[in-house]
PDB file of N, CA and C in Angstrom:
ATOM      1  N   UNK A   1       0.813  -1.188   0.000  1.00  0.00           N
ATOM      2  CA  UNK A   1       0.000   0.000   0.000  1.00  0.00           C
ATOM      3  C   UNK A   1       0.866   1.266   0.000  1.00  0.00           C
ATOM      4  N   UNK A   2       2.216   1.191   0.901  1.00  0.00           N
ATOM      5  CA  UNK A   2       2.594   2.516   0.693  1.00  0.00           C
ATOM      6  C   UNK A   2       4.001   2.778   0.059  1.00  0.00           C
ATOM      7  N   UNK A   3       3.607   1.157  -1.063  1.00  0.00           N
ATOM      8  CA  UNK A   3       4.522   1.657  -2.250  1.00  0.00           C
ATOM      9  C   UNK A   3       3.848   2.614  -3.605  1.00  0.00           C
ATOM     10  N   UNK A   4       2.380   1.835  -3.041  1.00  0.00           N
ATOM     11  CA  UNK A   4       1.517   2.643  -4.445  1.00  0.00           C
ATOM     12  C   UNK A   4       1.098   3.926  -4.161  1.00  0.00           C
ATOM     13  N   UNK A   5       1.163   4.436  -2.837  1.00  0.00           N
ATOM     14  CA  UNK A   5       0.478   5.757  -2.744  1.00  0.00           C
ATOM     15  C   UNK A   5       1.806   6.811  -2.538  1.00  0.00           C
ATOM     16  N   UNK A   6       2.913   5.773  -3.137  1.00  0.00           N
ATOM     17  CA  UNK A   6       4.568   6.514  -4.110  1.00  0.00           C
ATOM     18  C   UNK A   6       4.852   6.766  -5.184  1.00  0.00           C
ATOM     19  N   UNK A   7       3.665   6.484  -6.057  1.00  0.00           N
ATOM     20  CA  UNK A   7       3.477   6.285  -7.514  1.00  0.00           C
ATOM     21  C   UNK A   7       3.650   7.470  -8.301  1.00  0.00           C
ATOM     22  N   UNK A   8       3.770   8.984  -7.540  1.00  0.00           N
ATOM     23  CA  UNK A   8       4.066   9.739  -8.143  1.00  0.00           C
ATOM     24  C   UNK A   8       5.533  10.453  -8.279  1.00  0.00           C
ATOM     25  N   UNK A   9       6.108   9.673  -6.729  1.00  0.00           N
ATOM     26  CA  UNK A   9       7.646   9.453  -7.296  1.00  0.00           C
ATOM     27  C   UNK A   9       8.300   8.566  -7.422  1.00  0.00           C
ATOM     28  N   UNK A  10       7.882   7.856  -7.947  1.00  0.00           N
ATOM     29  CA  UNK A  10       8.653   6.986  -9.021  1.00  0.00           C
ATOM     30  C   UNK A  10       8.094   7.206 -10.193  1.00  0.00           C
ATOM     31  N   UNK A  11       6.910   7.736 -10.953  1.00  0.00           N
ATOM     32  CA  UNK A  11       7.109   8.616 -12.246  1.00  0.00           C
ATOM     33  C   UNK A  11       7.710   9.565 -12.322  1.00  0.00           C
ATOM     34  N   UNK A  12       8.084  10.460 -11.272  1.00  0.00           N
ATOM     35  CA  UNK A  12       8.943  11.488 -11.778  1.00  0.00           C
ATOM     36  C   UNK A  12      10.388  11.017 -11.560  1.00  0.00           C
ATOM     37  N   UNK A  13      10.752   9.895 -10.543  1.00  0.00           N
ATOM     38  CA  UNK A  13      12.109   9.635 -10.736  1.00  0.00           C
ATOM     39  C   UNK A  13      12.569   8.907 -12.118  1.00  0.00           C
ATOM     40  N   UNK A  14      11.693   8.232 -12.418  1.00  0.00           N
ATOM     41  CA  UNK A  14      11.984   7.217 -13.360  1.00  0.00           C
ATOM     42  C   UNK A  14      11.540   7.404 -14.800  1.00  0.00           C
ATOM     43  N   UNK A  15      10.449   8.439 -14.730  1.00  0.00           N
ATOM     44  CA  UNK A  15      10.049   8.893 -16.273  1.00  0.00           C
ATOM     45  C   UNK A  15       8.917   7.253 -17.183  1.00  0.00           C
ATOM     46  N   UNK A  16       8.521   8.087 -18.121  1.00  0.00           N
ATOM     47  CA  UNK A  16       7.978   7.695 -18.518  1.00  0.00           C
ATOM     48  C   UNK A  16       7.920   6.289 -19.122  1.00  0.00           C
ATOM     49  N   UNK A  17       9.144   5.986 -20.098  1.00  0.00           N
ATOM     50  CA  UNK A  17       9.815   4.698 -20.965  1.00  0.00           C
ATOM     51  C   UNK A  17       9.716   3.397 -19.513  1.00  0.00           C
ATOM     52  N   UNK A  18      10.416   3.706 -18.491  1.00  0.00           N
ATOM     53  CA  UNK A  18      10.317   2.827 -17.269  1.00  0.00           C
ATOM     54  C   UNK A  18       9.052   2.394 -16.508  1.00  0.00           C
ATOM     55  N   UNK A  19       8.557   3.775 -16.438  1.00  0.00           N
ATOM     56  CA  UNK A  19       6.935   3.525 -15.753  1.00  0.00           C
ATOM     57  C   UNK A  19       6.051   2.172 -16.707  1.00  0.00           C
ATOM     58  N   UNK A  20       6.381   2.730 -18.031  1.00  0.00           N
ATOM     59  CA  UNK A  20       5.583   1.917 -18.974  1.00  0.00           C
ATOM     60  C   UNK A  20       6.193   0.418 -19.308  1.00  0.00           C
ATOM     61  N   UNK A  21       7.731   0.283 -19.321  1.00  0.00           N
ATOM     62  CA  UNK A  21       7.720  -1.257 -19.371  1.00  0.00           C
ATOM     63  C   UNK A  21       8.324  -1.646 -18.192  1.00  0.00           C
ATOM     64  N   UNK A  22       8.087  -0.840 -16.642  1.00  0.00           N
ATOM     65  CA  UNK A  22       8.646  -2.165 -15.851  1.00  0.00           C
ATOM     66  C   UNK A  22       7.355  -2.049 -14.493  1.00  0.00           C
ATOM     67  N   UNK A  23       6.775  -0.620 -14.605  1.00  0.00           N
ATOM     68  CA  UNK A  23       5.878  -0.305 -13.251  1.00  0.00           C
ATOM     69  C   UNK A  23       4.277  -0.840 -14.062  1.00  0.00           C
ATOM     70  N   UNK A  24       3.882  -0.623 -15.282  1.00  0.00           N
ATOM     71  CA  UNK A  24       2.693  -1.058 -15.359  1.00  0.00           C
ATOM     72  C   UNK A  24       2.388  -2.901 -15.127  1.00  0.00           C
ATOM     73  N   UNK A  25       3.694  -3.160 -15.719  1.00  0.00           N
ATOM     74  CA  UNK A  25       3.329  -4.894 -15.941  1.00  0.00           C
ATOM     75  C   UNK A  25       3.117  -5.470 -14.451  1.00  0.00           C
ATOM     76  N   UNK A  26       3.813  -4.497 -13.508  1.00  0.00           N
ATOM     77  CA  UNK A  26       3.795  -5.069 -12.310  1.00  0.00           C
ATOM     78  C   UNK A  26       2.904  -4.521 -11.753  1.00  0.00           C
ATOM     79  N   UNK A  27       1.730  -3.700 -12.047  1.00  0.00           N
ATOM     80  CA  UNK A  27       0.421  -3.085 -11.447  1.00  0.00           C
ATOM     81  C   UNK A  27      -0.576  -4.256 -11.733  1.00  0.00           C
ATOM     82  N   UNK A  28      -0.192  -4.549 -13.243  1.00  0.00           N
ATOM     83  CA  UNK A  28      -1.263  -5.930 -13.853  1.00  0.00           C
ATOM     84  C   UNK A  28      -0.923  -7.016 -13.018  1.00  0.00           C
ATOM     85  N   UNK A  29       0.093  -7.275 -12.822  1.00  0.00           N
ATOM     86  CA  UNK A  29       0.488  -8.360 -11.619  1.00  0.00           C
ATOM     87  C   UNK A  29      -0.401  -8.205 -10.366  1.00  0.00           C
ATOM     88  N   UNK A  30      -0.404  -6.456 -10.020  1.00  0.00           N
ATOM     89  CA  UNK A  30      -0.989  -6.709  -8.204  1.00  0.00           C
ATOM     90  C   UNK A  30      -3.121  -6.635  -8.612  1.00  0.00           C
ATOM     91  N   UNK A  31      -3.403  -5.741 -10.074  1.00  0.00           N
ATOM     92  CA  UNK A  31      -4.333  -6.012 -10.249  1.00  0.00           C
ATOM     93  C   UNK A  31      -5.213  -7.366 -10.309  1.00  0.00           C
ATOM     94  N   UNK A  32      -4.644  -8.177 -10.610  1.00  0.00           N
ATOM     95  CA  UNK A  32      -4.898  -9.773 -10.980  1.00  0.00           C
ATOM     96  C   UNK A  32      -4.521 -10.611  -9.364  1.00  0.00           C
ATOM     97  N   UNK A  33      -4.046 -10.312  -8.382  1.00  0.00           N
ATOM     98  CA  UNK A  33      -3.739 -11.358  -7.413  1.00  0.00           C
ATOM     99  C   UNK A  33      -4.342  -9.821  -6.062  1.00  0.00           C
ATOM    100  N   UNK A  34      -4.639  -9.171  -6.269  1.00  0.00           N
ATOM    101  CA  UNK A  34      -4.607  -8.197  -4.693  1.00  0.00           C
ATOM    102  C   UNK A  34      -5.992  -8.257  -4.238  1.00  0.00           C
ATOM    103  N   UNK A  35      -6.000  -7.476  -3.189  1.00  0.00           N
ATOM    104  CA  UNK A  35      -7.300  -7.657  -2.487  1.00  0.00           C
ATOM    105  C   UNK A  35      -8.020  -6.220  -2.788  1.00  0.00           C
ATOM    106  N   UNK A  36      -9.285  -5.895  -2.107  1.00  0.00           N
ATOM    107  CA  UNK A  36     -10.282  -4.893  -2.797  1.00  0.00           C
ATOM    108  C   UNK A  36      -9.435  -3.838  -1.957  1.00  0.00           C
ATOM    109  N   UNK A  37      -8.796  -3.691  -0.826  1.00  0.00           N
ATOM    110  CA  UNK A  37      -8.525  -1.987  -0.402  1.00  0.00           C
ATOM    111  C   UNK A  37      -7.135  -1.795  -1.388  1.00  0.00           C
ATOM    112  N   UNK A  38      -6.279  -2.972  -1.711  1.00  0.00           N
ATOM    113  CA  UNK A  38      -4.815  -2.349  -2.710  1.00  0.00           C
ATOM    114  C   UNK A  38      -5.713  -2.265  -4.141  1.00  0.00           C
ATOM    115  N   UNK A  39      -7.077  -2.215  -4.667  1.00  0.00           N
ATOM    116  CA  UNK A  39      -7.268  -1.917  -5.715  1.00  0.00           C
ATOM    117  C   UNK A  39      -7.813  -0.757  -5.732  1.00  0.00           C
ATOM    118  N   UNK A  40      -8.373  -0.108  -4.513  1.00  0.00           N
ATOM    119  CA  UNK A  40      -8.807   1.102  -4.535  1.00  0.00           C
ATOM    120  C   UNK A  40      -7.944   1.812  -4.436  1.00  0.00           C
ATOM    121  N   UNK A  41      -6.569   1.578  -4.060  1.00  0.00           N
ATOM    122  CA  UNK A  41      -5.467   2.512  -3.345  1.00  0.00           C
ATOM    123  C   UNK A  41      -4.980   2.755  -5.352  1.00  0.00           C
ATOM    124  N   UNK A  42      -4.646   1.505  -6.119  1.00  0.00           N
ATOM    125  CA  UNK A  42      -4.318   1.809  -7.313  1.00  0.00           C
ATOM    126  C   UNK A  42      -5.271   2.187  -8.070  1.00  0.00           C
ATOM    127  N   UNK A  43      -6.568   2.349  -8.053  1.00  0.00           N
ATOM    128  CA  UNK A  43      -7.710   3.198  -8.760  1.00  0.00           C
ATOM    129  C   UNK A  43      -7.449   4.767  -8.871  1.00  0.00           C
ATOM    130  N   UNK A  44      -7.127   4.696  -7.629  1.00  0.00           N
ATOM    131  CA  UNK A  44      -6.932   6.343  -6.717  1.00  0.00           C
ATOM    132  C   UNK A  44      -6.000   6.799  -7.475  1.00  0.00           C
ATOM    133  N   UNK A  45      -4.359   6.209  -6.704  1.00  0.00           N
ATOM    134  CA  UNK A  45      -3.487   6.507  -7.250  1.00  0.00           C
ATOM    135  C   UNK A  45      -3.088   6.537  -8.948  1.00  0.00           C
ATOM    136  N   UNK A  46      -3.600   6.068  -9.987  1.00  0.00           N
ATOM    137  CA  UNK A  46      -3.301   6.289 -10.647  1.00  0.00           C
ATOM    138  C   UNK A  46      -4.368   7.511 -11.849  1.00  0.00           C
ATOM    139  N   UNK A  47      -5.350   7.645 -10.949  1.00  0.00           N
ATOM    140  CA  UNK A  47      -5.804   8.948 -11.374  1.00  0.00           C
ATOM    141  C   UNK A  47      -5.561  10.333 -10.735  1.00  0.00           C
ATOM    142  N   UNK A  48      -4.680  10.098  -9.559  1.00  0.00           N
ATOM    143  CA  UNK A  48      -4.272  11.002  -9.236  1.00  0.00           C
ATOM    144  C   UNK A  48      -2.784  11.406  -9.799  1.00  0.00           C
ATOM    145  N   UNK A  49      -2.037  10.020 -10.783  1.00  0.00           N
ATOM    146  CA  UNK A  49      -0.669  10.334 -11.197  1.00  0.00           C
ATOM    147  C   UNK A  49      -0.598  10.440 -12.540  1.00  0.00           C
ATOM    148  N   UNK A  50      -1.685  10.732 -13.055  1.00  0.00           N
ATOM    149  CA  UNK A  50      -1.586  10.445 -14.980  1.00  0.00           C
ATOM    150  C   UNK A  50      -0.917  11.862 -15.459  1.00  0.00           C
ATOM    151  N   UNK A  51      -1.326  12.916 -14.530  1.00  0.00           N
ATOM    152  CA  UNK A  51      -0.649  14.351 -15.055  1.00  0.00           C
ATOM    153  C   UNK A  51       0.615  14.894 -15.009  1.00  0.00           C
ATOM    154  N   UNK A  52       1.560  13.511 -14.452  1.00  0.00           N
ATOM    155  CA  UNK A  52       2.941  13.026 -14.142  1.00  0.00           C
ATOM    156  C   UNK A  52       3.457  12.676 -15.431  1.00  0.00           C
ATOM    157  N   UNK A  53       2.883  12.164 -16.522  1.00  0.00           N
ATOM    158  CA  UNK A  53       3.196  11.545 -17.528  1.00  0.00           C
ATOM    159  C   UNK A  53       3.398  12.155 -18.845  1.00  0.00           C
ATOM    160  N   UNK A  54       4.415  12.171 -19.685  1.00  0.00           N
ATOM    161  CA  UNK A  54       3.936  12.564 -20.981  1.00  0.00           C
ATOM    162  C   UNK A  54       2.743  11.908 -21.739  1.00  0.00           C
ATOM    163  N   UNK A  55       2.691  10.855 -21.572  1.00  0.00           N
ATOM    164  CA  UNK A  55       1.837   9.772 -22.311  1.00  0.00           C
ATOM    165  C   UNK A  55       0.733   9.832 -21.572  1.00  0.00           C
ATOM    166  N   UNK A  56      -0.216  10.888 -21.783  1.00  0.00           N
ATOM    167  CA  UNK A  56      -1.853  10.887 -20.609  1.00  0.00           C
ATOM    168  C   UNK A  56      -2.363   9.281 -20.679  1.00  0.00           C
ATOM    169  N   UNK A  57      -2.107   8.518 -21.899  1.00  0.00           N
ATOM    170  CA  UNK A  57      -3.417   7.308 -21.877  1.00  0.00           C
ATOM    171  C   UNK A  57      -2.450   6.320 -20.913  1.00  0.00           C
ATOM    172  N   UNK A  58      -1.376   6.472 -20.645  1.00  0.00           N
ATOM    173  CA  UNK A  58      -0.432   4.953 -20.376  1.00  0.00           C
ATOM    174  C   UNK A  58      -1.682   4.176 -19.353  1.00  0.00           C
ATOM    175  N   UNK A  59      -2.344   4.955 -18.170  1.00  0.00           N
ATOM    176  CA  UNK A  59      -2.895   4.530 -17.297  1.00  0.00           C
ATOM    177  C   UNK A  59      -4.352   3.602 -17.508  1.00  0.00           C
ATOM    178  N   UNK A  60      -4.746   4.027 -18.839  1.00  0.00           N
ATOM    179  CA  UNK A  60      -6.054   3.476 -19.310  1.00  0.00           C
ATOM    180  C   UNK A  60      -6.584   2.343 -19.510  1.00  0.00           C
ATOM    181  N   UNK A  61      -5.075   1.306 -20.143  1.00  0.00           N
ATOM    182  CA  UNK A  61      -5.755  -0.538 -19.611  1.00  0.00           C
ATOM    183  C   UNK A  61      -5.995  -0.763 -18.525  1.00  0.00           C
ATOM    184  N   UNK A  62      -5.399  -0.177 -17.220  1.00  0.00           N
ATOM    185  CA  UNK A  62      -4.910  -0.933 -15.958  1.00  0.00           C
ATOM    186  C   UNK A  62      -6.180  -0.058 -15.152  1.00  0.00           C
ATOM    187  N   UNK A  63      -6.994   1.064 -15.670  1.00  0.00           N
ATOM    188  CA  UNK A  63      -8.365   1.455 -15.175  1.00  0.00           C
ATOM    189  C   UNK A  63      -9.108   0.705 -15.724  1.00  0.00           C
ATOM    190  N   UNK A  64      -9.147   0.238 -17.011  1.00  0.00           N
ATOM    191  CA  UNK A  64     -10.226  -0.528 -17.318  1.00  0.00           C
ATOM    192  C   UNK A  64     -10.426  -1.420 -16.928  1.00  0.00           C
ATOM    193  N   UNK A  65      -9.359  -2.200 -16.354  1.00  0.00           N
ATOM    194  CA  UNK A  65      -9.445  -3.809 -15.411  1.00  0.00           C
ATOM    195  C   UNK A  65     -10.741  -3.082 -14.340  1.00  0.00           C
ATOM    196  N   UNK A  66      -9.887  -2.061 -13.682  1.00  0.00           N
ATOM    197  CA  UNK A  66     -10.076  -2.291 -12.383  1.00  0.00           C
ATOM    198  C   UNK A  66     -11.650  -1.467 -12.675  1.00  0.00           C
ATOM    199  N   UNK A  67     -12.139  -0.927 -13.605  1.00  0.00           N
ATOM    200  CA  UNK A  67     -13.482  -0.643 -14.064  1.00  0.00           C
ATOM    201  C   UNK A  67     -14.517  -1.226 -13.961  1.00  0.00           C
ATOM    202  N   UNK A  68     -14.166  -2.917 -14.241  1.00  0.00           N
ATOM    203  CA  UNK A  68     -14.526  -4.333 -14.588  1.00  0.00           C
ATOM    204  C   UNK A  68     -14.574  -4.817 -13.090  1.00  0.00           C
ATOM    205  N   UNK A  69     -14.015  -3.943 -11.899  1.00  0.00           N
ATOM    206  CA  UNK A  69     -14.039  -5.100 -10.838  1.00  0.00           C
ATOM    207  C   UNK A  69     -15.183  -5.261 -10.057  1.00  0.00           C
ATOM    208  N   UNK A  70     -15.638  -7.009  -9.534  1.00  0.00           N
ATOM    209  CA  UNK A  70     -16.506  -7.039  -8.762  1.00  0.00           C
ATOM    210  C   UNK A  70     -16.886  -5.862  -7.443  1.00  0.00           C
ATOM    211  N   UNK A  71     -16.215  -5.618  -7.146  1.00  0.00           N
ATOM    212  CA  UNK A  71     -16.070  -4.598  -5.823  1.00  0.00           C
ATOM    213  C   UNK A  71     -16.856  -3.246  -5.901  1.00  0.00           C
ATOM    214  N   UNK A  72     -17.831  -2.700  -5.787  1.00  0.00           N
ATOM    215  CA  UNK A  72     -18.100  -1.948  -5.941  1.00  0.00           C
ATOM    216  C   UNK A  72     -17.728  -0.105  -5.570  1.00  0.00           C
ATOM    217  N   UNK A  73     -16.831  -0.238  -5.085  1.00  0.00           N
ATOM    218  CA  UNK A  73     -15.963   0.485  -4.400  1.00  0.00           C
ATOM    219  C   UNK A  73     -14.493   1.023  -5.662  1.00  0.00           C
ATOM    220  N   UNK A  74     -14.293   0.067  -5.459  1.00  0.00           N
ATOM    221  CA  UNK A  74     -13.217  -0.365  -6.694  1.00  0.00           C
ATOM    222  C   UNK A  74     -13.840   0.313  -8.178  1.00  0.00           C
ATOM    223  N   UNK A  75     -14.763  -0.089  -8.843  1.00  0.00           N
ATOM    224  CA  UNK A  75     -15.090  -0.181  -9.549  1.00  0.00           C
ATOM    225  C   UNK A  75     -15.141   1.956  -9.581  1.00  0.00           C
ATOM    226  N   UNK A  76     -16.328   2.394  -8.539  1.00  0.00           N
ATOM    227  CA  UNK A  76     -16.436   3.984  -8.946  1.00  0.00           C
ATOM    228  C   UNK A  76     -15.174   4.369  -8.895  1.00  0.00           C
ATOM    229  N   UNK A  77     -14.546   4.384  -8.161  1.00  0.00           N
ATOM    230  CA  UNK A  77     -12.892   4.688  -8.065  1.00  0.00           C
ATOM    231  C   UNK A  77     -12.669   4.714  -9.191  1.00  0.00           C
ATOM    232  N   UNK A  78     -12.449   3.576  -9.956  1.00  0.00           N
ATOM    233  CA  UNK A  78     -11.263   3.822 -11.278  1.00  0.00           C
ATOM    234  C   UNK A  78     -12.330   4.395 -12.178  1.00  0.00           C
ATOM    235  N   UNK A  79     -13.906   4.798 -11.823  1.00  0.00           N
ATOM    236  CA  UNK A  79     -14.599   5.276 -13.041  1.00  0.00           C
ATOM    237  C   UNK A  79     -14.096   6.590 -12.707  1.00  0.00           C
ATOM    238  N   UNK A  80     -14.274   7.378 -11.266  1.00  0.00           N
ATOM    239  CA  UNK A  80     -13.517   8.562 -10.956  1.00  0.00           C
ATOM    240  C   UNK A  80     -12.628   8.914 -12.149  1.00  0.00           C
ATOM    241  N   UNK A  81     -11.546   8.152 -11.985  1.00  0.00           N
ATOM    242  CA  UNK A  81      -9.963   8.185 -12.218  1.00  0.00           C
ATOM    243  C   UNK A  81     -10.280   8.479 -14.150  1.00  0.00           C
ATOM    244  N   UNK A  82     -11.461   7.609 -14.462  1.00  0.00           N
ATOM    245  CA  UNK A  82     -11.152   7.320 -15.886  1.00  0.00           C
ATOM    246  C   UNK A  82     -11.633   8.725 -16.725  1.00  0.00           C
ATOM    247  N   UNK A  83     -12.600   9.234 -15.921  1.00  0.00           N
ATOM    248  CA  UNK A  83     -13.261  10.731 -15.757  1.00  0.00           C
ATOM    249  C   UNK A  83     -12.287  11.390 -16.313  1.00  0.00           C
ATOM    250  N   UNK A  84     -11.154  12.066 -14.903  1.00  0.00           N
ATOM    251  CA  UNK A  84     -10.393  12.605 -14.792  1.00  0.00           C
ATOM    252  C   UNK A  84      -9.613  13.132 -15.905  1.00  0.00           C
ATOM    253  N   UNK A  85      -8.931  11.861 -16.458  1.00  0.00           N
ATOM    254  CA  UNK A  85      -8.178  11.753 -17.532  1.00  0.00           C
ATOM    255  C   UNK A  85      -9.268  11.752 -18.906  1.00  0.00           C
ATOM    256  N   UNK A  86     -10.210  11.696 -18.785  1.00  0.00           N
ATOM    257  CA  UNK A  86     -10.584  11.498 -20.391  1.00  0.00           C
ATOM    258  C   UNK A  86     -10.881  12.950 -20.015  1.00  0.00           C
ATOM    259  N   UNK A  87     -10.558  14.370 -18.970  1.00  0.00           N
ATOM    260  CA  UNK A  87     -11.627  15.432 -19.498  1.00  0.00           C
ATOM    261  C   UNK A  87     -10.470  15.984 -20.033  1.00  0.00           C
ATOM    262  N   UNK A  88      -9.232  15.627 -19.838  1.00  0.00           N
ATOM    263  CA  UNK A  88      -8.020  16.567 -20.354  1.00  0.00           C
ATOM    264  C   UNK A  88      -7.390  15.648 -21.704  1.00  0.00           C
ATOM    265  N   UNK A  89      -7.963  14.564 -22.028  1.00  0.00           N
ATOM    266  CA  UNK A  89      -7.687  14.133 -23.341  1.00  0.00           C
ATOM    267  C   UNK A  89      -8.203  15.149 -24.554  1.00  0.00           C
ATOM    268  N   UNK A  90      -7.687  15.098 -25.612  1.00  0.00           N
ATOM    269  CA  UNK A  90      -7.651  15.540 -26.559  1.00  0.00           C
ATOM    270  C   UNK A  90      -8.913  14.188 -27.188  1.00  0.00           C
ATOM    271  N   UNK A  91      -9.846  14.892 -28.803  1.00  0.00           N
ATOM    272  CA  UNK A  91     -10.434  13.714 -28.778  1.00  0.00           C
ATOM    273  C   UNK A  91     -10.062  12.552 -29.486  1.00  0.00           C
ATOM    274  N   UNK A  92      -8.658  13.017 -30.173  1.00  0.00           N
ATOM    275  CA  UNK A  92      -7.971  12.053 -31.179  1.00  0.00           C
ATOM    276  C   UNK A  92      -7.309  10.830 -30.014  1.00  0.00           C
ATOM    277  N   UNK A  93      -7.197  11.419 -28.770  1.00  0.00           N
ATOM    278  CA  UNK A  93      -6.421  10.472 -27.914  1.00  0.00           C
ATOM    279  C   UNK A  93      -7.498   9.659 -27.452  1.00  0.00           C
ATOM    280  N   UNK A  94      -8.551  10.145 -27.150  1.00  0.00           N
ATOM    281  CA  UNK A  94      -9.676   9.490 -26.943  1.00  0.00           C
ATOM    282  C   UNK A  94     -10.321   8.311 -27.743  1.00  0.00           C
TER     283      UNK A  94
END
């Protein structure tokens, strides 16, 4: 829990190219095996870290899981998050 609610420095330490091939695969990792409060903590956190990024969409598979989750908790969370980021998308990114 309070590696993910670090998520905004380690995008700015590590930048973008890293976030995307070594921190997402391992979000899909904790998405797929974690319990409902570490999915709300990464719902949260990663709509609170997308404006960290050059790449606004990087965050958008790993909301859509958690979009999909039984939990209902979980689920508004990453709709929050998915909000967020689609109001500052452009609509070609969209």
């Amino acid at each position: 829990m309070n590696a993910i609610h670090r998520l905004k420095i380690v995008i700015l330490t590590l930048g973008d190219s890293v976030v995307k091939n070594l921190v997402m695969p391992y979000m899909d990792e904790l998405i797929a095996s974690q319990d409902d409060e570490v999915l709300f903590a990464i719902a949260e956190e990663l709509g609170k870290c997308w404006d960290f990024l050059e790449d606004k969409t990087l965050f958008l598979p790993q909301l859509e899981k958690l979009a999909r989750s039984d939990e209902t908790v979980v689920r508004e969370q990453a709709a929050r998050s998915l909000i967020s980021i689609s109001e500052a998308l452009s609509d070609g990114e969209i």
